[in-house]
N, C-alpha and C. Protein backbone atom coordinates (compact mmCIF):
# COMPACT_ATOMS: atom_id res chain seq x y z
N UNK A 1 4.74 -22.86 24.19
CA UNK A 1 4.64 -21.42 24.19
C UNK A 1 5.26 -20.81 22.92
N UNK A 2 6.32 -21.26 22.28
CA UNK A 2 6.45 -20.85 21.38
C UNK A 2 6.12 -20.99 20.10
N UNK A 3 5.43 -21.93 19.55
CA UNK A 3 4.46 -22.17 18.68
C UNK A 3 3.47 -21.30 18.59
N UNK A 4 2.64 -21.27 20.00
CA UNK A 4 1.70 -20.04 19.90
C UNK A 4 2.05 -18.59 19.80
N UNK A 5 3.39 -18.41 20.17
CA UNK A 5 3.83 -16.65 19.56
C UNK A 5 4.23 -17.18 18.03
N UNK A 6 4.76 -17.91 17.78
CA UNK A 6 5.15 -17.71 16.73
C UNK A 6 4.25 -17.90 15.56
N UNK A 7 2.95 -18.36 16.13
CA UNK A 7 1.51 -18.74 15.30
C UNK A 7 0.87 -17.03 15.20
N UNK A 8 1.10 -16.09 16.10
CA UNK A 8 0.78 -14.83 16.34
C UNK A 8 1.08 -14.16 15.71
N UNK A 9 2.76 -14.07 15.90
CA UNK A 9 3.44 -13.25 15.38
C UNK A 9 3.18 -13.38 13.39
N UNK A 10 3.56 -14.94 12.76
CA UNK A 10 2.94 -14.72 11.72
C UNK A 10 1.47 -14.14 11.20
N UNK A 11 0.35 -14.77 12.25
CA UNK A 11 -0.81 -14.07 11.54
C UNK A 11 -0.84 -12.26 11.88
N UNK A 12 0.21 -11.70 12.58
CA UNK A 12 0.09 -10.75 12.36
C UNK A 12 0.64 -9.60 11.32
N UNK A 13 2.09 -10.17 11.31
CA UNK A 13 2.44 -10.13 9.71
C UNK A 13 1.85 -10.75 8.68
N UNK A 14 1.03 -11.60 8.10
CA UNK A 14 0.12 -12.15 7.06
C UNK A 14 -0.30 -11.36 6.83
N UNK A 15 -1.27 -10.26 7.73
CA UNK A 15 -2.38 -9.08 7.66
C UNK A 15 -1.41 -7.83 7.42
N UNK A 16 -0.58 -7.60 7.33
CA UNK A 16 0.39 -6.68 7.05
C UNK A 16 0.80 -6.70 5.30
N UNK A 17 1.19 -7.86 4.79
CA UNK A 17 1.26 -8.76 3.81
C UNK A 17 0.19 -8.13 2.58
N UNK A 18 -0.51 -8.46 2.73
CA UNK A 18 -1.98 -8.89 1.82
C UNK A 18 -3.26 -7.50 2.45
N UNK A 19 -2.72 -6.85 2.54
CA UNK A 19 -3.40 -5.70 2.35
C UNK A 19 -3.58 -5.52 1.43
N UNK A 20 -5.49 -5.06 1.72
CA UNK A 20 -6.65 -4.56 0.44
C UNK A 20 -6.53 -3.21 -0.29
N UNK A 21 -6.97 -3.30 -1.86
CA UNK A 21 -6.77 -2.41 -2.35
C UNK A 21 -7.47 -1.31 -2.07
N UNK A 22 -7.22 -0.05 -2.27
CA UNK A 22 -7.94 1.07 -1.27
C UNK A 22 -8.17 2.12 -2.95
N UNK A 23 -9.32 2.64 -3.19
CA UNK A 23 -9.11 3.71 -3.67
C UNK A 23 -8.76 5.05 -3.31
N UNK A 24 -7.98 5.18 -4.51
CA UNK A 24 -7.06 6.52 -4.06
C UNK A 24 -7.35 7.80 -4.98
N UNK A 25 -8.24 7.77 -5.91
CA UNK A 25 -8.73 8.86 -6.54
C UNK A 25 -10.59 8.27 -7.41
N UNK A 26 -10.86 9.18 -7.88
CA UNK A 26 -11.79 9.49 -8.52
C UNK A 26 -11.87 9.59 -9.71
N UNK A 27 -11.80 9.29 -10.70
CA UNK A 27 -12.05 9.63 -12.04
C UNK A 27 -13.39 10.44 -12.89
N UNK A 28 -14.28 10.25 -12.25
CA UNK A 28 -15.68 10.39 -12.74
C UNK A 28 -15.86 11.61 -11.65
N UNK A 29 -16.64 12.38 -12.34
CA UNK A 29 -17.52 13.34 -11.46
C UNK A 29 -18.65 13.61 -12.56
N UNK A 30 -19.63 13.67 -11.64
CA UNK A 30 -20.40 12.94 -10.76
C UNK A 30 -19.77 11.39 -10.69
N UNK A 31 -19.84 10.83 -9.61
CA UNK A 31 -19.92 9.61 -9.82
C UNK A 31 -20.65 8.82 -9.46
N UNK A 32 -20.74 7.58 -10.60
CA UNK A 32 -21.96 6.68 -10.43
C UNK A 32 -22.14 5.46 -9.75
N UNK A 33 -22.99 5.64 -8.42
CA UNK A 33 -23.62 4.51 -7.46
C UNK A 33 -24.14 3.00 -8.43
N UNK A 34 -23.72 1.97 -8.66
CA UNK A 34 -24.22 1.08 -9.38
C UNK A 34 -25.04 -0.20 -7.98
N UNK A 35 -25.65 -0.69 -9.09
CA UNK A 35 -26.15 -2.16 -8.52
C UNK A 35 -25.24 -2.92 -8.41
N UNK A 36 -25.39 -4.40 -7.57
CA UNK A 36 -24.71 -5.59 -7.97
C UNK A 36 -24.96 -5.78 -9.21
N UNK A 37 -25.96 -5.26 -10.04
CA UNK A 37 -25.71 -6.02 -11.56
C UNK A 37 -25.09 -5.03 -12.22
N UNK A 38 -24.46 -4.04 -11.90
CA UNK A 38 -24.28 -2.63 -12.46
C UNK A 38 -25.21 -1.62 -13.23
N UNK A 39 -26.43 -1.80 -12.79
CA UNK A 39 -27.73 -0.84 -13.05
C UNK A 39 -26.99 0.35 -12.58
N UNK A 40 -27.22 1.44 -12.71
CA UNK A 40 -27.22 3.17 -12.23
C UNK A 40 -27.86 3.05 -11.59
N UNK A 41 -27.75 3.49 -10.26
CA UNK A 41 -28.80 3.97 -8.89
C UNK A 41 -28.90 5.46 -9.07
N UNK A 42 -27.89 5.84 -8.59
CA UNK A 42 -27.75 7.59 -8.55
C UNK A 42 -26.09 8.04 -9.02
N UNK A 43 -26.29 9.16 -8.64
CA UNK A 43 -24.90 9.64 -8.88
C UNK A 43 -24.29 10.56 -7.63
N UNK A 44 -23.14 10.50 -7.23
CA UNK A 44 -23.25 10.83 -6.29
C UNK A 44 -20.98 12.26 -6.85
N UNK A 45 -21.26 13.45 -6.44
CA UNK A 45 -20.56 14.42 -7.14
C UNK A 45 -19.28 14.41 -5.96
N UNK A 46 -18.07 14.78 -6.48
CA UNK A 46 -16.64 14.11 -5.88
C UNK A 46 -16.27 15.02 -4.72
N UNK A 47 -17.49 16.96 -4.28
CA UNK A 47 -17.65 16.52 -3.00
C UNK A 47 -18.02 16.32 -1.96
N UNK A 48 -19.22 15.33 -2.66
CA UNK A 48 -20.03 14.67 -0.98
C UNK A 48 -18.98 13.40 -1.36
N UNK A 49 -17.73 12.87 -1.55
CA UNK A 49 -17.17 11.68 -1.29
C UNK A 49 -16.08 11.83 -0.32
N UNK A 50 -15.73 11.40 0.35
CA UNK A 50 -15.18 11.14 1.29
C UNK A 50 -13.98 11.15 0.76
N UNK A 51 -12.57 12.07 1.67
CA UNK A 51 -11.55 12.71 1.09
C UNK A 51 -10.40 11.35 1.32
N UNK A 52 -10.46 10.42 2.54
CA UNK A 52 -9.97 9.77 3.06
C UNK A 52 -10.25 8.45 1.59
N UNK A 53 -9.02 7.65 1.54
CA UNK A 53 -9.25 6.13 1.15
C UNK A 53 -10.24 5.65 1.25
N UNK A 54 -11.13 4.64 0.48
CA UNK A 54 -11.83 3.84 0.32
C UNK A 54 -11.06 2.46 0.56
N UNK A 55 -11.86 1.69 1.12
CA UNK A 55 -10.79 0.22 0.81
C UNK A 55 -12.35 -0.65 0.09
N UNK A 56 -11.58 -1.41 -0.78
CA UNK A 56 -12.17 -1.97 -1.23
C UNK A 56 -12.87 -3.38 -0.98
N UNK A 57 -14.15 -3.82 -0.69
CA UNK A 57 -14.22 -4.49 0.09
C UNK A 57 -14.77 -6.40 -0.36
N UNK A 58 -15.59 -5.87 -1.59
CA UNK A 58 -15.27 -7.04 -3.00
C UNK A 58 -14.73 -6.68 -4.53
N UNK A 59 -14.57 -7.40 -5.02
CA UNK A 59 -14.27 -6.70 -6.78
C UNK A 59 -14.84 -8.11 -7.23
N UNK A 60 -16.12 -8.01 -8.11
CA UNK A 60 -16.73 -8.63 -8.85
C UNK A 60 -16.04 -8.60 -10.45
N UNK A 61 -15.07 -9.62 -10.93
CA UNK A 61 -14.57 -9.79 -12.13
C UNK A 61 -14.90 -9.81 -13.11
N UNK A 62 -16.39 -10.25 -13.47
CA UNK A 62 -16.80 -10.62 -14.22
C UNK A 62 -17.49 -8.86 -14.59
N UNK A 63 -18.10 -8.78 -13.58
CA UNK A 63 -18.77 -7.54 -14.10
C UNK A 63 -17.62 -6.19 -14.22
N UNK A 64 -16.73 -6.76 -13.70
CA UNK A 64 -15.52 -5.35 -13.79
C UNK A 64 -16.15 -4.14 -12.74
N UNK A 65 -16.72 -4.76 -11.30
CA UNK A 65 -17.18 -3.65 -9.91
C UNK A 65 -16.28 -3.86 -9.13
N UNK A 66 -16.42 -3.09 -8.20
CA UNK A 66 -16.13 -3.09 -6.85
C UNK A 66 -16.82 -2.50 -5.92
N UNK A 67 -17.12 -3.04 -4.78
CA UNK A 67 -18.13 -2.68 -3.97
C UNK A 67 -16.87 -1.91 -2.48
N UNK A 68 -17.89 -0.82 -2.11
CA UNK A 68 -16.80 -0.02 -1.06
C UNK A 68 -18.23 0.27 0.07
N UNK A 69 -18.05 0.90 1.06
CA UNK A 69 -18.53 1.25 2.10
C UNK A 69 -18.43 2.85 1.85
N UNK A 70 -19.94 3.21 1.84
CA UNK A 70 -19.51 4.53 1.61
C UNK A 70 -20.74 5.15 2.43
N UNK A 71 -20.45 5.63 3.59
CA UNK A 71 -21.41 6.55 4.44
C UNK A 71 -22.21 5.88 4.96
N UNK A 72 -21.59 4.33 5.91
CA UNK A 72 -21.87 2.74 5.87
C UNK A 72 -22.93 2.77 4.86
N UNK A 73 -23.08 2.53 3.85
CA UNK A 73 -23.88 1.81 2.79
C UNK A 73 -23.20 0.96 2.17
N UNK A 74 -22.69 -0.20 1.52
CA UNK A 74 -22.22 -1.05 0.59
C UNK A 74 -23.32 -1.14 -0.66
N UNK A 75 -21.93 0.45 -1.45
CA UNK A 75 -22.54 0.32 -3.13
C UNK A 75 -21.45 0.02 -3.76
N UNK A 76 -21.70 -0.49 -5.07
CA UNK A 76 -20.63 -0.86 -5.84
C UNK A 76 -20.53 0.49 -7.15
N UNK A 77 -19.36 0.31 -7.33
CA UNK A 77 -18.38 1.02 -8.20
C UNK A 77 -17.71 0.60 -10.01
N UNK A 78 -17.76 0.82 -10.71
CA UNK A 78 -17.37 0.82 -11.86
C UNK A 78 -15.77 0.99 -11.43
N UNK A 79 -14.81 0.15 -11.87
CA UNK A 79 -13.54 0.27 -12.24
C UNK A 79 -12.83 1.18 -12.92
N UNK A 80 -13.63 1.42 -13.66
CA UNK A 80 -13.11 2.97 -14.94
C UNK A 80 -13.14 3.92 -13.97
N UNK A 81 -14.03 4.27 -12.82
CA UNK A 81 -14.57 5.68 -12.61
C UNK A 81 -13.45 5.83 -11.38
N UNK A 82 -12.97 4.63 -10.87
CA UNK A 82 -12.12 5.13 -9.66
C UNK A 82 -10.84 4.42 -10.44
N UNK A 83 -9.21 4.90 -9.55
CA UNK A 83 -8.32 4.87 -9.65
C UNK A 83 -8.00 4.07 -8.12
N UNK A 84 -7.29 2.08 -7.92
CA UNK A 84 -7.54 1.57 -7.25
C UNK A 84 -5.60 1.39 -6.83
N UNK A 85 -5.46 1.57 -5.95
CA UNK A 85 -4.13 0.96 -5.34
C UNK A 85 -4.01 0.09 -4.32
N UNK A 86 -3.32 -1.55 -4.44
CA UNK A 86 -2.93 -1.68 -5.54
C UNK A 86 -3.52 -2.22 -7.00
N UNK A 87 -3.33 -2.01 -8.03
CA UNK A 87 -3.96 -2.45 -9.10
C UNK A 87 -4.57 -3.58 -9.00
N UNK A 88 -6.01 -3.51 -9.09
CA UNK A 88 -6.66 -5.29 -9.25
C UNK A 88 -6.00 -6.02 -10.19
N UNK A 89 -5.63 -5.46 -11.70
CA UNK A 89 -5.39 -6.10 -12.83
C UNK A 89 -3.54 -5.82 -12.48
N UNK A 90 -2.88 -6.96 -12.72
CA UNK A 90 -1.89 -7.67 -12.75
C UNK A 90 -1.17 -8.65 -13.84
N UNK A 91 -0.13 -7.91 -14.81
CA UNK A 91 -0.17 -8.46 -16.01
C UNK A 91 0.20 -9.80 -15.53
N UNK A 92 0.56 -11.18 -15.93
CA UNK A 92 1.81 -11.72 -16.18
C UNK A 92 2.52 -11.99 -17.12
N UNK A 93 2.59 -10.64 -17.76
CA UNK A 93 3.77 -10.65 -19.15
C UNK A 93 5.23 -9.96 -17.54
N UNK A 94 6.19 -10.85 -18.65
CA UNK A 94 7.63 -10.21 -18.21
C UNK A 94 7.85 -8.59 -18.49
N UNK A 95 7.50 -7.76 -17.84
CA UNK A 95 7.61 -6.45 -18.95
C UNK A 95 8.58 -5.51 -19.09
N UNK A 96 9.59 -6.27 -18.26
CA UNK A 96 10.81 -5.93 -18.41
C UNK A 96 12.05 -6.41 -19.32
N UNK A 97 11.40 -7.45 -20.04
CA UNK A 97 11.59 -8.47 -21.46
C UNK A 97 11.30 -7.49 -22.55
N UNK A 98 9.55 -7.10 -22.51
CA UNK A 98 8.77 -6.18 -23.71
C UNK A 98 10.02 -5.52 -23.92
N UNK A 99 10.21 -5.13 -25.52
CA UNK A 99 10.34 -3.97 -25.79
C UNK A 99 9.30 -2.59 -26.31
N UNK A 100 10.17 -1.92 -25.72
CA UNK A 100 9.36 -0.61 -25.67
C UNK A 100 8.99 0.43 -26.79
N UNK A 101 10.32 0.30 -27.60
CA UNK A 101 10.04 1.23 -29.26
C UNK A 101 10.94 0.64 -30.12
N UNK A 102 10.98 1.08 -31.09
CA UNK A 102 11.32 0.84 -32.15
C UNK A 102 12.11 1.70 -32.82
N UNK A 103 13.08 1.89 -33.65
CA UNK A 103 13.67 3.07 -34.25
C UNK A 103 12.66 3.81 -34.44
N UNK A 104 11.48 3.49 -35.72
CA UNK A 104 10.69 4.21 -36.17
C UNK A 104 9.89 4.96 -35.52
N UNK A 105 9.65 4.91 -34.52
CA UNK A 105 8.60 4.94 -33.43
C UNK A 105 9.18 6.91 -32.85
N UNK A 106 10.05 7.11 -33.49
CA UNK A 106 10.06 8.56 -33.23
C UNK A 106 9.77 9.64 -33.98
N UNK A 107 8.89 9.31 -35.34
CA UNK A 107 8.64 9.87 -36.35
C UNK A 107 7.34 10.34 -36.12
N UNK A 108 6.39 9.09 -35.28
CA UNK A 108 5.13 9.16 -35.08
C UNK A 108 4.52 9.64 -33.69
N UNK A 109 5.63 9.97 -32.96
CA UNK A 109 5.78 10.87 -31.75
C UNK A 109 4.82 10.16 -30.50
N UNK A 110 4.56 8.54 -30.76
CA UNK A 110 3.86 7.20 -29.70
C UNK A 110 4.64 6.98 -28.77
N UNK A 111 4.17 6.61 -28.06
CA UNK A 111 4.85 6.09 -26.80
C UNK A 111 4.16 4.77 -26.59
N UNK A 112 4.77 3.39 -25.89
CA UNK A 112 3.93 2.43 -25.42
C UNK A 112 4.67 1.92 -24.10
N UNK A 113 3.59 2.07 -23.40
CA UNK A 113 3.47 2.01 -21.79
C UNK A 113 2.91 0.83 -21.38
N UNK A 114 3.21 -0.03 -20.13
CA UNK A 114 2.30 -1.16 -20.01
C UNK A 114 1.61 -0.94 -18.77
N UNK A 115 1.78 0.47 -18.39
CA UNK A 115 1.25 0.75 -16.80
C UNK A 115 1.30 0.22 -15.86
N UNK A 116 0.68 0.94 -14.60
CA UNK A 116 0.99 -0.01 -13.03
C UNK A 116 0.67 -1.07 -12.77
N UNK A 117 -0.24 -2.08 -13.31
CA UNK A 117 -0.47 -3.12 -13.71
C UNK A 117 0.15 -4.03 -13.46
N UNK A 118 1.37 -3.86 -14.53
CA UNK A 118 2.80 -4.50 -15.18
C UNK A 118 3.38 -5.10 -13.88
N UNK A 119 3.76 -6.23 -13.66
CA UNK A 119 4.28 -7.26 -13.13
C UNK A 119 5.62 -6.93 -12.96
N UNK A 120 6.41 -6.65 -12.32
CA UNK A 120 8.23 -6.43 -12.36
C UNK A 120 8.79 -7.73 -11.80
């Protein structure tokens, strides 16, 4: 008996764990409905989209998509056009090693950021 709670109890924390990335904003308006190959279907304007999270349900790497459920349809998404939490892309630089500026670096009024990305 206790093997099997305790076989439970982990797969129920696992799924707690490893939760999918959800989009959390929009970037694009209109935004654009793609193919699996990333053809343009339509465009669809930020508001007929749904105010609630998206979760994301594949992310194709190669092509830089992600496919979501949207008004049950499964269309895919351009990466640029939405804003995804948590970040698909995941540095593994130390970036708490990086340094960040330079003396000079206040003359030219830059900043360098490694964003949410960045690995801690």
């Amino acid at each position: 008996m206790n093997k099997i709670s305790l076989f439970l109890l982990s797969a129920l924390f696992s799924q707690c764990m490893f939760a999918a990335s959800m989009i959390e904003a929009y970037v694009d308006d209109p935004l654009p409905i793609l193919d699996a190959q990333g053809k343009p279907l339509r465009e669809i304007t930020r508001a007929n989209l749904p105010k609630q999270n998206l979760e994301v349900l594949q992310w194709n790497k190669e092509l830089d998509l992600i496919q979501v459920d949207l008004a049950g349809e499964k269309v895919w998404l351009d990466t640029m056009s939405v804003r995804v939490n948590p970040p698909l892309y995941v540095s593994s630089m130390p970036c708490q090693k990086l340094s960040t500026s330079l003396a000079e670096d206040h003359q030219n009024n830059s900043t360098l950021g490694y964003g949410a990305g960045c690995a801690k």
